[in-house]
PDB file of N, CA and C in Angstrom:
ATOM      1  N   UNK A   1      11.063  -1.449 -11.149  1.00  0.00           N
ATOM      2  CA  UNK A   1       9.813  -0.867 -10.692  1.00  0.00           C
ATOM      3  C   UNK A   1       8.900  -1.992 -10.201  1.00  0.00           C
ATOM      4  N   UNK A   2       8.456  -1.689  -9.066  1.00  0.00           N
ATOM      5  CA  UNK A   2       7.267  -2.946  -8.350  1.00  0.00           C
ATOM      6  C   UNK A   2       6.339  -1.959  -8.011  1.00  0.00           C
ATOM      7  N   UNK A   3       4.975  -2.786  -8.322  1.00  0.00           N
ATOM      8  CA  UNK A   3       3.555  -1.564  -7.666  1.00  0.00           C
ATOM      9  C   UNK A   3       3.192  -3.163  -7.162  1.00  0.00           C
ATOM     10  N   UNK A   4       2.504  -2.130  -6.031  1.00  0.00           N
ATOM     11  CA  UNK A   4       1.410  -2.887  -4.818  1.00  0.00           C
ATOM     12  C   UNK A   4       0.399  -1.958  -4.530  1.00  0.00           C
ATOM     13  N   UNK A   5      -0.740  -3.231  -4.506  1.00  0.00           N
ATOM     14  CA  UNK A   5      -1.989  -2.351  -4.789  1.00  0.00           C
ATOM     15  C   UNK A   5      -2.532  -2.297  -3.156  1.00  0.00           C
ATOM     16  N   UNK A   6      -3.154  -1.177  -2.513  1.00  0.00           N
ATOM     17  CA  UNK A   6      -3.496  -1.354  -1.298  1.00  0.00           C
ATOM     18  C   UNK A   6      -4.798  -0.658  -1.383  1.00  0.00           C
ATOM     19  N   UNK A   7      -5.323  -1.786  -0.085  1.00  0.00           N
ATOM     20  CA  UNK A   7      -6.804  -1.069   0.136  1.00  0.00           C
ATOM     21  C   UNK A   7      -7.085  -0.138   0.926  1.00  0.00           C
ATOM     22  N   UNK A   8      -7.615   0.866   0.580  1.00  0.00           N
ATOM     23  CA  UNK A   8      -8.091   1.836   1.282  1.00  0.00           C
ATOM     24  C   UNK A   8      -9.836   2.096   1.721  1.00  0.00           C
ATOM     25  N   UNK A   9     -10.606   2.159   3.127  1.00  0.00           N
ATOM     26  CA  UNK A   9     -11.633   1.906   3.423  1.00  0.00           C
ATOM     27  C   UNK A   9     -12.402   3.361   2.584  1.00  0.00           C
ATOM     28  N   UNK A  10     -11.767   4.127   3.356  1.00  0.00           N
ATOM     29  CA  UNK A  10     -12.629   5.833   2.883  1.00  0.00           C
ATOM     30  C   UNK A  10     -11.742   6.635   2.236  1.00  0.00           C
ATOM     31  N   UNK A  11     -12.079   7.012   1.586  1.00  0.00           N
ATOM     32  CA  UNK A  11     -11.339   8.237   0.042  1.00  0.00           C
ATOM     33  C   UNK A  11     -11.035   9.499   1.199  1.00  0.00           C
ATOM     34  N   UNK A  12      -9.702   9.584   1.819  1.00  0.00           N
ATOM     35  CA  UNK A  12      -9.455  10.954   2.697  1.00  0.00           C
ATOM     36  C   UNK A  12      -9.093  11.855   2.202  1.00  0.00           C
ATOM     37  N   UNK A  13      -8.860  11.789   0.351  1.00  0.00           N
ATOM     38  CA  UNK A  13      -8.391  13.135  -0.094  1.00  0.00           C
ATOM     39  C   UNK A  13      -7.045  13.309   0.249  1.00  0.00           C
ATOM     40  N   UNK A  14      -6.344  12.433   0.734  1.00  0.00           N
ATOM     41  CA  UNK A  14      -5.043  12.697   1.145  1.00  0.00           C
ATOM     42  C   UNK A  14      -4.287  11.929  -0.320  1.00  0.00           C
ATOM     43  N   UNK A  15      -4.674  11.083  -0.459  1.00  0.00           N
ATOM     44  CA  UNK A  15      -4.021   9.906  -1.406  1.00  0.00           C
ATOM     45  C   UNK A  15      -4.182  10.819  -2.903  1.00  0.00           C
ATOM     46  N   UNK A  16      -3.615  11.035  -3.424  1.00  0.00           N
ATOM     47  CA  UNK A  16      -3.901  11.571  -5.037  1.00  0.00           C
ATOM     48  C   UNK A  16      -2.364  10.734  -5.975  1.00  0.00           C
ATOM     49  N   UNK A  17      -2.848  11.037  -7.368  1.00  0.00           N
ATOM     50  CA  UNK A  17      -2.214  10.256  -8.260  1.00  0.00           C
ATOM     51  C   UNK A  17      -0.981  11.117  -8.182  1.00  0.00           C
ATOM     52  N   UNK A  18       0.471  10.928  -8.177  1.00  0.00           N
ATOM     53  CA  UNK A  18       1.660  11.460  -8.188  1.00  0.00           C
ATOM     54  C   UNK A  18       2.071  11.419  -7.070  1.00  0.00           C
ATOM     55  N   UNK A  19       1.413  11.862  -5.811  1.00  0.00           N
ATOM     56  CA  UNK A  19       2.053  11.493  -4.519  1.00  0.00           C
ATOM     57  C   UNK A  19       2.879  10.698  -4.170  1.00  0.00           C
ATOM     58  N   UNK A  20       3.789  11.019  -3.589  1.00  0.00           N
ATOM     59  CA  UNK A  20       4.962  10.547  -2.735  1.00  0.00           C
ATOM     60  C   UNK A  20       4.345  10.026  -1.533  1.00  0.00           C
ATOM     61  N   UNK A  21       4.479   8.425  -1.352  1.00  0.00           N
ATOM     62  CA  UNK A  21       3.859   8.196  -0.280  1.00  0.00           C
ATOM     63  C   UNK A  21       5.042   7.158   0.913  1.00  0.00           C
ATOM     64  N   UNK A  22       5.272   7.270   2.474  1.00  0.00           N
ATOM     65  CA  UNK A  22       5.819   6.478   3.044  1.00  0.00           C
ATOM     66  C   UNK A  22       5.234   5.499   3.341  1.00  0.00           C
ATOM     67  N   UNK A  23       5.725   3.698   3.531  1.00  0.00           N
ATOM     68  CA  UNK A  23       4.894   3.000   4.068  1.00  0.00           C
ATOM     69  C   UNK A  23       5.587   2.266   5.097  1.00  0.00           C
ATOM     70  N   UNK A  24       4.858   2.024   5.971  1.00  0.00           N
ATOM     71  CA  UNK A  24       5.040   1.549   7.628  1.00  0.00           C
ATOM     72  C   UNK A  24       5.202  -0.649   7.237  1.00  0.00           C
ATOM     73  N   UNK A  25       5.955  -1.209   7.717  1.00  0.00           N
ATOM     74  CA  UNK A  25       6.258  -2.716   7.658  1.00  0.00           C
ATOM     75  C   UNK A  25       5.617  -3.192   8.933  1.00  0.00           C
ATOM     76  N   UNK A  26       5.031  -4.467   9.042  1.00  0.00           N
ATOM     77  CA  UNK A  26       3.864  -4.625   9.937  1.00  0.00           C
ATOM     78  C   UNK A  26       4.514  -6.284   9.739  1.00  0.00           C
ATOM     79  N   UNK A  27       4.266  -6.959  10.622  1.00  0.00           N
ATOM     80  CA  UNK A  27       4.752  -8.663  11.116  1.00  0.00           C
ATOM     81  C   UNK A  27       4.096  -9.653  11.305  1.00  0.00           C
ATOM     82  N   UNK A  28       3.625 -11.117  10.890  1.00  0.00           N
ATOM     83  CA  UNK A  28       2.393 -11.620  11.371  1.00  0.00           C
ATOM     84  C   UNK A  28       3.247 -12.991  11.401  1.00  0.00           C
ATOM     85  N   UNK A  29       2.706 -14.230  12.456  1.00  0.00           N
ATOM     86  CA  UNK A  29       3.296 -15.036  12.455  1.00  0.00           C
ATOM     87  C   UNK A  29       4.986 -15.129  12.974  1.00  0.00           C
ATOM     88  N   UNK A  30       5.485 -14.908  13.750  1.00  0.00           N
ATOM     89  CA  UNK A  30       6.713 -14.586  13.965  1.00  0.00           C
ATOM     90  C   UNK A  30       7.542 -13.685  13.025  1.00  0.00           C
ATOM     91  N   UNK A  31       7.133 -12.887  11.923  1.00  0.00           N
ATOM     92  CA  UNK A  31       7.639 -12.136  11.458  1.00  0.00           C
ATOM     93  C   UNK A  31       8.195 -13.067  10.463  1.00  0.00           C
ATOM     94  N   UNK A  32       7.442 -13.982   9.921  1.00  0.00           N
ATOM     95  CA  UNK A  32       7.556 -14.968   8.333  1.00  0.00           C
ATOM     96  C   UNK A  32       6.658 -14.470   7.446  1.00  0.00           C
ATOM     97  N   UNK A  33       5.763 -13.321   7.817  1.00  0.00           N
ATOM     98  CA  UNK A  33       4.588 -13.092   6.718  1.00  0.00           C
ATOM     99  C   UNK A  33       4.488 -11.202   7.071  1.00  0.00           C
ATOM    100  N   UNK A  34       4.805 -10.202   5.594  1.00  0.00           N
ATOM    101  CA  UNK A  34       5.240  -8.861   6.122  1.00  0.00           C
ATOM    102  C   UNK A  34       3.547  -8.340   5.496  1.00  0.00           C
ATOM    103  N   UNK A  35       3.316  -7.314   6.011  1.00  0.00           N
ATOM    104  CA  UNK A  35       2.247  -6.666   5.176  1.00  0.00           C
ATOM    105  C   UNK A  35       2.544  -5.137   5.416  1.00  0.00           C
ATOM    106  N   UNK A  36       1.999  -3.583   4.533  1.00  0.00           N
ATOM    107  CA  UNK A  36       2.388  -2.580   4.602  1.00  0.00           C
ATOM    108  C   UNK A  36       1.624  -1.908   4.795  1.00  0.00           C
ATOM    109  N   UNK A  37       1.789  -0.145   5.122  1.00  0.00           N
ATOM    110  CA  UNK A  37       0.402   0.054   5.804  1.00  0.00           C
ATOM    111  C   UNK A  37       0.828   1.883   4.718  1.00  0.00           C
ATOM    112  N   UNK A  38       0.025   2.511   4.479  1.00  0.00           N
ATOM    113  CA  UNK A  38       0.450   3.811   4.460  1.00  0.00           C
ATOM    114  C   UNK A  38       0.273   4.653   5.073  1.00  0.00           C
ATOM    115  N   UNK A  39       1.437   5.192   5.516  1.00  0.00           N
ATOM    116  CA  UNK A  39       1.782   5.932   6.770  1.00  0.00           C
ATOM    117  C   UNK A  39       0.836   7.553   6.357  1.00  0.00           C
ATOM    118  N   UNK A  40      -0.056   7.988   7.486  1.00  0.00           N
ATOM    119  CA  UNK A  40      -0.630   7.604   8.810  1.00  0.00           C
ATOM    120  C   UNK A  40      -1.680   6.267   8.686  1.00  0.00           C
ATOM    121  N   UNK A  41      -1.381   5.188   8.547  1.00  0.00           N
ATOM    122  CA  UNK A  41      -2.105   4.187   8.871  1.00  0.00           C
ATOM    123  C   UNK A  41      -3.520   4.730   7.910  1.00  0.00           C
ATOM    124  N   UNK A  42      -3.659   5.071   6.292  1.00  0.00           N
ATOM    125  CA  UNK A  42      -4.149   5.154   5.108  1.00  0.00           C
ATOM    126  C   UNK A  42      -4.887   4.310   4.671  1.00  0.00           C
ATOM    127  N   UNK A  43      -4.375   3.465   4.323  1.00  0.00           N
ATOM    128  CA  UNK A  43      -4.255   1.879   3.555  1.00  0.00           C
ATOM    129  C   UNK A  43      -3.218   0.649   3.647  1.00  0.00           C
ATOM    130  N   UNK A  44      -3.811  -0.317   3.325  1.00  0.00           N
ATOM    131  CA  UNK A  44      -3.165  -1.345   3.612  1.00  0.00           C
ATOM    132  C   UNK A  44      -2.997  -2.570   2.230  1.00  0.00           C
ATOM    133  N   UNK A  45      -1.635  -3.249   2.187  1.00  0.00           N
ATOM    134  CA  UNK A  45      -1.540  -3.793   1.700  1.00  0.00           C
ATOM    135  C   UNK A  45      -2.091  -5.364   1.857  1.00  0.00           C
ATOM    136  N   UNK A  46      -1.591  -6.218   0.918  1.00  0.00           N
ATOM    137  CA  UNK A  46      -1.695  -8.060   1.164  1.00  0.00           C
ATOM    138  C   UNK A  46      -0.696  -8.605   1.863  1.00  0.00           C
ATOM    139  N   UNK A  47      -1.158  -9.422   2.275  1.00  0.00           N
ATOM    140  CA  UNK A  47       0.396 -10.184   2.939  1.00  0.00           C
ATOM    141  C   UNK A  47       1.465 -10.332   1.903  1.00  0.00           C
ATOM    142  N   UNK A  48       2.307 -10.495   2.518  1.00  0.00           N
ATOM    143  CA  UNK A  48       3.264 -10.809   1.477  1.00  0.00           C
ATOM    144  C   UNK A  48       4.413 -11.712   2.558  1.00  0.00           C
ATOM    145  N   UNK A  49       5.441 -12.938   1.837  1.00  0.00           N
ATOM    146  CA  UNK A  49       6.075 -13.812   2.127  1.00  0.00           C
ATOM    147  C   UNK A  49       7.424 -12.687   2.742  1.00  0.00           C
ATOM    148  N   UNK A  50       8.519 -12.823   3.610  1.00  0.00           N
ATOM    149  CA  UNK A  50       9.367 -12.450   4.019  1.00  0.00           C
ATOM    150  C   UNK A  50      10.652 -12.224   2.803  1.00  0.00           C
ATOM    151  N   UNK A  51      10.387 -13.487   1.824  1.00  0.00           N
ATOM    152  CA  UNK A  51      11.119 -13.656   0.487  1.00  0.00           C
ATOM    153  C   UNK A  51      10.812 -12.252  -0.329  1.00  0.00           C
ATOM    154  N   UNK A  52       9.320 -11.739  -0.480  1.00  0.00           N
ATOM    155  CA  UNK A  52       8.603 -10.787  -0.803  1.00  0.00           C
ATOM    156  C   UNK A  52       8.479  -9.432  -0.491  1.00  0.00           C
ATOM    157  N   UNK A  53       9.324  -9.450   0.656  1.00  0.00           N
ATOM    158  CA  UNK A  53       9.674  -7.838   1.557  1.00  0.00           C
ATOM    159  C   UNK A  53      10.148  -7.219   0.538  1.00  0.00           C
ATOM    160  N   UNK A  54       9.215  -5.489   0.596  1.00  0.00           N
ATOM    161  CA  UNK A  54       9.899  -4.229  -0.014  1.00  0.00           C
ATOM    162  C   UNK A  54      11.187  -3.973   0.342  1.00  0.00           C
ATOM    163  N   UNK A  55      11.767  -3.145  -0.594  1.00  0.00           N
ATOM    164  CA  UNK A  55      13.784  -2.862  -0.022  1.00  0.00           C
ATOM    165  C   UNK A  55      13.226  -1.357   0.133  1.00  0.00           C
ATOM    166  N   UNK A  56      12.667  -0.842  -0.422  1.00  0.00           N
ATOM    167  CA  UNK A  56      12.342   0.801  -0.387  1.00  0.00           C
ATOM    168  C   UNK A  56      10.907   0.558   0.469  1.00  0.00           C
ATOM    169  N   UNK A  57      10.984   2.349   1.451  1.00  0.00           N
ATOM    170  CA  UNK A  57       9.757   2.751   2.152  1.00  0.00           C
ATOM    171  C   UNK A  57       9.223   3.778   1.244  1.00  0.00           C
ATOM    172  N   UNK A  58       9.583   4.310   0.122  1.00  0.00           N
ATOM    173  CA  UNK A  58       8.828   5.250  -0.327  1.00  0.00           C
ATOM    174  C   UNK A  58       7.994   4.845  -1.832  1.00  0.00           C
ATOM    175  N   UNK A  59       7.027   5.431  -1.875  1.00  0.00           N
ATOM    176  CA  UNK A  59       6.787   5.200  -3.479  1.00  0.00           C
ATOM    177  C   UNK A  59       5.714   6.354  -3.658  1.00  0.00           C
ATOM    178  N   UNK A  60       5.702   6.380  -5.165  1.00  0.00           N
ATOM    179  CA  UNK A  60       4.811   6.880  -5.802  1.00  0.00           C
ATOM    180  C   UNK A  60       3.538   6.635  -6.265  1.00  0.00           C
ATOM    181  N   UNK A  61       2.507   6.741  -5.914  1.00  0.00           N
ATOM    182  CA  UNK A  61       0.674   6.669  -6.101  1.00  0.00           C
ATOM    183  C   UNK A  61       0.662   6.926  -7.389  1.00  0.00           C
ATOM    184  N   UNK A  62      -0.107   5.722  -8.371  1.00  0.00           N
ATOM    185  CA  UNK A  62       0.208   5.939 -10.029  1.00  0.00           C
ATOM    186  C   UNK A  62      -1.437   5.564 -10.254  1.00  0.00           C
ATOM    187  N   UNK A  63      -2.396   5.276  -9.130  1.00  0.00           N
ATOM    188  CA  UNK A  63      -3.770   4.917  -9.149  1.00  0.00           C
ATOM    189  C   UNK A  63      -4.598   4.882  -8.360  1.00  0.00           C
ATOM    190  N   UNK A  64      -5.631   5.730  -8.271  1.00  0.00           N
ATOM    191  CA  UNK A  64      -6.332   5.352  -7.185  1.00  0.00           C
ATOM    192  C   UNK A  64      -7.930   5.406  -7.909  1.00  0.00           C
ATOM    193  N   UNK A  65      -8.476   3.848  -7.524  1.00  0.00           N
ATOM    194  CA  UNK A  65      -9.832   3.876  -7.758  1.00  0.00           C
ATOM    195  C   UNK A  65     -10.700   3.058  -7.377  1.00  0.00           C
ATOM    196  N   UNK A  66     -12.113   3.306  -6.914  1.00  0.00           N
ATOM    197  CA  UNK A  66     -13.176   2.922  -6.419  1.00  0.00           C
ATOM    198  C   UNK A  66     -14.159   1.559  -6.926  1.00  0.00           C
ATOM    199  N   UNK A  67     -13.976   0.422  -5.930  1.00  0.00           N
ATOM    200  CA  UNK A  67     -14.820  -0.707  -6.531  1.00  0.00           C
ATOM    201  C   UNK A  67     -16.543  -0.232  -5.865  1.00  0.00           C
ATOM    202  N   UNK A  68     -16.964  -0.259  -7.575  1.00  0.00           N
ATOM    203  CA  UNK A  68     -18.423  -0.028  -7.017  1.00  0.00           C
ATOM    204  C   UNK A  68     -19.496  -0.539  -6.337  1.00  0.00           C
ATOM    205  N   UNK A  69     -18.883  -2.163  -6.074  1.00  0.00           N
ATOM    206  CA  UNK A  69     -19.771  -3.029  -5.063  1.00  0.00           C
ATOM    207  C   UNK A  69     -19.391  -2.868  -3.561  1.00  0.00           C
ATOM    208  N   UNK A  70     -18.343  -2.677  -3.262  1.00  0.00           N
ATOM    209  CA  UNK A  70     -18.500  -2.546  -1.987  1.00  0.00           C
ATOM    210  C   UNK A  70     -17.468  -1.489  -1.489  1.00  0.00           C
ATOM    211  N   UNK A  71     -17.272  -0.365  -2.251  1.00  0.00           N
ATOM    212  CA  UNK A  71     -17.336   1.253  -1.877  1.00  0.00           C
ATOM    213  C   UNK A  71     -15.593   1.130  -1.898  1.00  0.00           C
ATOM    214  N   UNK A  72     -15.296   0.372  -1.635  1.00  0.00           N
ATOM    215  CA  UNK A  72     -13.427   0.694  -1.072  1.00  0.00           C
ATOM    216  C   UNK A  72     -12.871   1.029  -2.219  1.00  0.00           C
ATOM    217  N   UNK A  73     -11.555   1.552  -2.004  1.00  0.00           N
ATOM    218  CA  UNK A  73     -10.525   2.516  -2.608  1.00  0.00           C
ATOM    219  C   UNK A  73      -9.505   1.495  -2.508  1.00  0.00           C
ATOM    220  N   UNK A  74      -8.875   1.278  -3.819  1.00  0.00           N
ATOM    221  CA  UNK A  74      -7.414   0.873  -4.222  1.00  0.00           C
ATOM    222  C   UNK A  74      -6.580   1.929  -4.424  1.00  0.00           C
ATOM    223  N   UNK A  75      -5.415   1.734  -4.274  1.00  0.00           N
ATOM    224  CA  UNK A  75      -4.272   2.991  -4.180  1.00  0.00           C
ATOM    225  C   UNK A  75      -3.067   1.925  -5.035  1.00  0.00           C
ATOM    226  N   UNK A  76      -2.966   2.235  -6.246  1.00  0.00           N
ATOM    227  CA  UNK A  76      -1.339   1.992  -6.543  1.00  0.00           C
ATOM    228  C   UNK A  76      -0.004   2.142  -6.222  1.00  0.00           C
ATOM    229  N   UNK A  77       0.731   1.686  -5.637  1.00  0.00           N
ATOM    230  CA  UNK A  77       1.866   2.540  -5.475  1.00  0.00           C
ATOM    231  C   UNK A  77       3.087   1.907  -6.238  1.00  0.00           C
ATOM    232  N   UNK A  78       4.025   2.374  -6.936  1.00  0.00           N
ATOM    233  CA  UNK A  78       5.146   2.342  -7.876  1.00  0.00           C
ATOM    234  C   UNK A  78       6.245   2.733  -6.420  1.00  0.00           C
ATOM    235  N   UNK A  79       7.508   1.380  -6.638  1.00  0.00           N
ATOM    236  CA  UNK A  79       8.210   1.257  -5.708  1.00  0.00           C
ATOM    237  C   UNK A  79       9.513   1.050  -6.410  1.00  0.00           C
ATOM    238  N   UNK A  80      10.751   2.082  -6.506  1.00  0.00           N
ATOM    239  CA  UNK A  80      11.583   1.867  -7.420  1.00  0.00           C
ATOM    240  C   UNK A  80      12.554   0.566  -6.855  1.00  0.00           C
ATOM    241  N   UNK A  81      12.713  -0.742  -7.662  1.00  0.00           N
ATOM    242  CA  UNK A  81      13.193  -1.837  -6.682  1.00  0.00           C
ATOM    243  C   UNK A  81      13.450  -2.298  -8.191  1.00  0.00           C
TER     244      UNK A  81
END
């Protein structure tokens, strides 16, 4: 089990805890540095090293919650790996 935490700008009500979510693989630097997005373009993950690439596109939302200084939404997601 691997979770990655992603940021989300605005709470769309789409994201809830148990959800099954797909995520989209994104390239920076010649494709040495991966980052993830949730598909429709939701939230977004951290960079992460190429060593660091997900093996699975799907996971499960085990958190989602609100930093009160500057409004954004974290989304957990549980990635069976």
């Amino acid at each position: 089990m691997r979770e990655i935490e992603f940021k989300m700008e605005n709470e769309y009500g789409q994201i809830k805890e148990g959800a099954v979510v797909t995520v989209e693989e994104g390239y920076l630097q010649d494709g040495l540095v991966v980052y993830y997005t949730i598909a429709p373009a939701v939230a977004m993950s951290k960079n992460f090293t190429r060593q660091e690439a997900l093996k699975s596109r799907e996971g499960t939302v085990t958190d989602v919650t609100q930093d009160k200084e500057s409004g954004a939404f974290y989304v957990t997601v549980a990635f069976d790996e």
